[in-house]
N, C-alpha and C. Protein backbone atom coordinates (compact mmCIF):
# COMPACT_ATOMS: atom_id res chain seq x y z
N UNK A 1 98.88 122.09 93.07
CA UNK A 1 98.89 121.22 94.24
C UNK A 1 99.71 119.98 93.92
N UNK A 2 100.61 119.88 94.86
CA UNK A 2 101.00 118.28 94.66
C UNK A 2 100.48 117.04 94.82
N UNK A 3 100.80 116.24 93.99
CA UNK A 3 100.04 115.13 94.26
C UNK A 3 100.19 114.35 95.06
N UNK A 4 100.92 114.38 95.87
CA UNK A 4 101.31 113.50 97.03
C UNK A 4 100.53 114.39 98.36
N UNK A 5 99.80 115.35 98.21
CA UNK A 5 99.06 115.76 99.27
C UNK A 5 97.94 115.32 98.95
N UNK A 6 97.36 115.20 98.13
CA UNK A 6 95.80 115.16 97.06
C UNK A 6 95.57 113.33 97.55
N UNK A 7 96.66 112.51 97.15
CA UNK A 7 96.79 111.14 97.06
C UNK A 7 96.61 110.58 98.44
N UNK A 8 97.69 111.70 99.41
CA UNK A 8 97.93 110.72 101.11
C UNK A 8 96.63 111.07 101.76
N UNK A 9 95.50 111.66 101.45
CA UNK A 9 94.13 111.49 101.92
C UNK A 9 93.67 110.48 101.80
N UNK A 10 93.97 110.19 100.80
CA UNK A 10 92.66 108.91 99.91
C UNK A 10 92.40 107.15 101.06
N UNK A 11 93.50 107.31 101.87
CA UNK A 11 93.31 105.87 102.78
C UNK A 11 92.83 106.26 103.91
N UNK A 12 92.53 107.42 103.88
CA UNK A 12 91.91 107.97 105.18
C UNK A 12 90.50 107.18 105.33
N UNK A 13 89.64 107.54 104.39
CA UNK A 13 88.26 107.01 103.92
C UNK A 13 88.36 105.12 104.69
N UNK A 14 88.82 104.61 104.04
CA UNK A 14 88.94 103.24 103.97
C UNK A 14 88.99 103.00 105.74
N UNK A 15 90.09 103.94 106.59
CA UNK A 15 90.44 103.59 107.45
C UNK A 15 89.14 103.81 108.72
N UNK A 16 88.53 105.59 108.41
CA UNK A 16 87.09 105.52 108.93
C UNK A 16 86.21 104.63 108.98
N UNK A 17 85.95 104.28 107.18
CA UNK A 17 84.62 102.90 107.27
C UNK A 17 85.12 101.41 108.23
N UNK A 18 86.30 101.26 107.64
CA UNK A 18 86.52 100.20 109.21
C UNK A 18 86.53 100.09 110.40
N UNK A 19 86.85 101.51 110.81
CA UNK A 19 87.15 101.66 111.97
C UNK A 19 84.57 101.69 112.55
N UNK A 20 84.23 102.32 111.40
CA UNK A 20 82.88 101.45 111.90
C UNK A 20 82.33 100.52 111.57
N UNK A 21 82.57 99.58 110.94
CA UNK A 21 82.76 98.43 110.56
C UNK A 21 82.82 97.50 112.17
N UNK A 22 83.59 97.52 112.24
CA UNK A 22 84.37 96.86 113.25
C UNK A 22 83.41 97.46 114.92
N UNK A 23 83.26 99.06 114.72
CA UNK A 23 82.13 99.33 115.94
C UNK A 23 80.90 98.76 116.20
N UNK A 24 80.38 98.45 114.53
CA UNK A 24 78.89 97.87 114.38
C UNK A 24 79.13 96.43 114.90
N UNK A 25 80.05 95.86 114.79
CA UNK A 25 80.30 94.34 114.17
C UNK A 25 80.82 93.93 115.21
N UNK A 26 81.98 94.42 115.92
CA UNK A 26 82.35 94.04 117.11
C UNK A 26 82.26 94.54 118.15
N UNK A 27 82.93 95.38 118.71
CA UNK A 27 82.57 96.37 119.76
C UNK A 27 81.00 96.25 120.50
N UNK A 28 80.14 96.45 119.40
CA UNK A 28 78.73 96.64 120.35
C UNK A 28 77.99 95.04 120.29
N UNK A 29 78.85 94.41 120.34
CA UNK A 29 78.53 93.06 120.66
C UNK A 29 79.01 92.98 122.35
N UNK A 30 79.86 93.46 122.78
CA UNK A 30 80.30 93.15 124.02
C UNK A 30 80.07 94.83 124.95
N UNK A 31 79.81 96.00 124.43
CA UNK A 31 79.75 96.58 125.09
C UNK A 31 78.25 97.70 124.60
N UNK A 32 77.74 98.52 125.73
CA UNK A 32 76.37 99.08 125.46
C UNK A 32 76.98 100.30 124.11
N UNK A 33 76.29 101.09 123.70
CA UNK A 33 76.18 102.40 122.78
C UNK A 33 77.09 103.24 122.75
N UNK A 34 77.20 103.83 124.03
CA UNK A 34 78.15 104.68 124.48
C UNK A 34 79.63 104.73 124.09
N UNK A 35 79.58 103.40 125.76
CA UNK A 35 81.12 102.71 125.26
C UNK A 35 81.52 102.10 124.16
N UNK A 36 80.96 101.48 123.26
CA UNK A 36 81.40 101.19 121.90
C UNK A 36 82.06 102.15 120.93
N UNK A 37 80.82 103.15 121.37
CA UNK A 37 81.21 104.62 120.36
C UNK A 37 82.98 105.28 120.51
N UNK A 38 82.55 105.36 122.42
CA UNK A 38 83.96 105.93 122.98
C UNK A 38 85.33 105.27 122.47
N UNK A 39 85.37 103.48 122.64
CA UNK A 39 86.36 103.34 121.99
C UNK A 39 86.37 102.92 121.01
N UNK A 40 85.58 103.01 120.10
CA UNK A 40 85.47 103.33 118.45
C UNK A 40 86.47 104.79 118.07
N UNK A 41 86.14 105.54 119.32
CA UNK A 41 86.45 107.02 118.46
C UNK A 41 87.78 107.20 119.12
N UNK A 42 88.43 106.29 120.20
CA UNK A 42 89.96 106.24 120.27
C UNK A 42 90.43 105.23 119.94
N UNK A 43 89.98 103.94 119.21
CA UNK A 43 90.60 103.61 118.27
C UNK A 43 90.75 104.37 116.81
N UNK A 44 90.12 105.06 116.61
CA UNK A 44 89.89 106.23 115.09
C UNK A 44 91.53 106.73 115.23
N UNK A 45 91.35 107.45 116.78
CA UNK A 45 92.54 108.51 116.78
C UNK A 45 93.75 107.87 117.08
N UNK A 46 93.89 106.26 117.41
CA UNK A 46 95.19 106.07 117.18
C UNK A 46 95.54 105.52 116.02
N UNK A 47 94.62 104.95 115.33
CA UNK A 47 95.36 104.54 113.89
C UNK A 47 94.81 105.33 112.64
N UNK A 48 94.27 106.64 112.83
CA UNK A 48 94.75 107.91 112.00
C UNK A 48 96.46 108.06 112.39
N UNK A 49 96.49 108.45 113.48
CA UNK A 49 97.39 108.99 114.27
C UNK A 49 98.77 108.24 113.37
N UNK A 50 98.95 107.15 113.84
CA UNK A 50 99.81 106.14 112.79
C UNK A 50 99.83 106.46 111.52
N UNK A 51 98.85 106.50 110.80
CA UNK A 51 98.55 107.09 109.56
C UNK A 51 99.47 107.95 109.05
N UNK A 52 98.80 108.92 110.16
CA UNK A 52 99.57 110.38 109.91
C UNK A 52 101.00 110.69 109.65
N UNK A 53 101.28 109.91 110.86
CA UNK A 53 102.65 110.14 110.84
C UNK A 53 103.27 109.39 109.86
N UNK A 54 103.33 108.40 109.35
CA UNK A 54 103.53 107.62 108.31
C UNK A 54 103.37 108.10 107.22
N UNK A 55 102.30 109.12 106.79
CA UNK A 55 102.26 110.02 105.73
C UNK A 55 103.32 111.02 105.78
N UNK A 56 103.31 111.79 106.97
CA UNK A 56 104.20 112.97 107.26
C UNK A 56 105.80 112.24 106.70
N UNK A 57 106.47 111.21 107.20
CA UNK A 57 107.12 110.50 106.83
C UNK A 57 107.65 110.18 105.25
N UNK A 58 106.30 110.17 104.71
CA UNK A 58 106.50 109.54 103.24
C UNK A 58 106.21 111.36 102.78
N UNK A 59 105.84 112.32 102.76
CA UNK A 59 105.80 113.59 102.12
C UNK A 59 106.98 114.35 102.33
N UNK A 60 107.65 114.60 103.21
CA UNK A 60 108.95 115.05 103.40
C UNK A 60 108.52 116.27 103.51
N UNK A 61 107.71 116.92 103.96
CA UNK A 61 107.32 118.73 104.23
C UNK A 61 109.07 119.15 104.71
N UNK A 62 109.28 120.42 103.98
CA UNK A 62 110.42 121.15 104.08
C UNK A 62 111.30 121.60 105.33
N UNK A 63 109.75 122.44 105.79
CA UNK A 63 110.04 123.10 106.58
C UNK A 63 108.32 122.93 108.05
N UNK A 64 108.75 123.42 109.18
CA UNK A 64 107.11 123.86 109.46
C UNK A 64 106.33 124.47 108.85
N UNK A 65 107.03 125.58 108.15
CA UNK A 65 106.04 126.64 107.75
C UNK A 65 105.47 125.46 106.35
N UNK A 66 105.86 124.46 105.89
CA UNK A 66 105.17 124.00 104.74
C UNK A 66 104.36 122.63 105.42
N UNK A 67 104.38 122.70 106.74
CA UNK A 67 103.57 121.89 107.38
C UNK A 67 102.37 122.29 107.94
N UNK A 68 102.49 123.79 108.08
CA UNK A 68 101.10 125.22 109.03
C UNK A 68 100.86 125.05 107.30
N UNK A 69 101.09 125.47 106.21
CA UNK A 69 100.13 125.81 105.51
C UNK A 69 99.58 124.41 104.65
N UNK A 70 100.10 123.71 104.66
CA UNK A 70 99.55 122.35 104.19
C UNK A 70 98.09 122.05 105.20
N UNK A 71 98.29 122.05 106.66
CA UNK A 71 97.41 121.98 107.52
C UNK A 71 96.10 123.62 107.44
N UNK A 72 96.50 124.46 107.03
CA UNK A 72 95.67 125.92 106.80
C UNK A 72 94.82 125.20 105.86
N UNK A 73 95.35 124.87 104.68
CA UNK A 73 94.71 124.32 103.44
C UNK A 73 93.55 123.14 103.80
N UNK A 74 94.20 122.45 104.41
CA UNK A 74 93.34 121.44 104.83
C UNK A 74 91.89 121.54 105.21
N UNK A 75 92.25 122.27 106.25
CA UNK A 75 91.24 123.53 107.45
C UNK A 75 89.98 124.30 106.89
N UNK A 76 90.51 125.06 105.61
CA UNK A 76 90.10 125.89 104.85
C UNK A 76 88.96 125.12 103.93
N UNK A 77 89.56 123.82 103.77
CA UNK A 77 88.85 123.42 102.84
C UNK A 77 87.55 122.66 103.42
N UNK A 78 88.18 122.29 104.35
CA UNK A 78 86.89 121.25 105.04
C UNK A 78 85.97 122.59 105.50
N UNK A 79 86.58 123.16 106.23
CA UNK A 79 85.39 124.28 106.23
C UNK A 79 84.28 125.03 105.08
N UNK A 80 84.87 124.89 103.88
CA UNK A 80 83.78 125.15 102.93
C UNK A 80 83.08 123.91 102.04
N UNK A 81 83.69 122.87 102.86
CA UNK A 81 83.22 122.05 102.45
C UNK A 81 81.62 121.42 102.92
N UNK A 82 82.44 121.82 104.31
CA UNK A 82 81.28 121.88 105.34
C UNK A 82 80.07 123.08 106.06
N UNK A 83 80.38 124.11 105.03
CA UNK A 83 79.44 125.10 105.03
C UNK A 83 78.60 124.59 103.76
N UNK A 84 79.53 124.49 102.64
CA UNK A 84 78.66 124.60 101.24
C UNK A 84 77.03 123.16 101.69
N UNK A 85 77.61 122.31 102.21
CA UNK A 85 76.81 120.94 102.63
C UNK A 85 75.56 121.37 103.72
N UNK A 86 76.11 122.28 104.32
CA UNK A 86 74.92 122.51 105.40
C UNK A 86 73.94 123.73 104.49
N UNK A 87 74.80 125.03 103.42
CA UNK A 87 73.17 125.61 102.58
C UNK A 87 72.75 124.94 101.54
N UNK A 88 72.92 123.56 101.67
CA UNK A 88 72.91 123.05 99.96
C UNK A 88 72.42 121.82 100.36
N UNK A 89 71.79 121.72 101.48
CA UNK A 89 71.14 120.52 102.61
C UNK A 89 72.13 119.37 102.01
């Protein structure tokens, strides 16, 4: 695996906990549960989104096909990541 796939995850984390950070802290100061949540979770998806592309940017994937299996991998993994967590409480 390269390390520049392994590595451009790692600010992901940081960018989640703020992004509730900022829901707890600000957001539901001015608005009820719901709506806080709602644009909590489209602020998430536009500055992943930025993220992303900014990563995509800095990795230089070849081709698509090394962009479908970079994303397969991804997929694959969270999925057993997220099976192994749900029999392993």
């Amino acid at each position: 695996m390269n390390w520049k796939f392994f590595v451009s995850w790692v600010p992901g984390i940081p960018i989640a906990i703020s992004n509730g950070v900022i829901r707890e802290y600000w957001y539901q100061q001015f608005l009820p549960e719901m709506p806080s949540h709602q644009l909590s979770t489209l602020s998430f998806i536009i500055l992943f989104g930025v993220y992303v592309w900014l990563i995509l940017n800095w990795l230089k994937l070849p081709s698509a096909q090394a962009t479908f299996r970079l994303g397969l991998t991804n997929g694959i993994s969270q999925i057993r990541y997220r099976t192994a967590s749900v029999y392993n409480g």
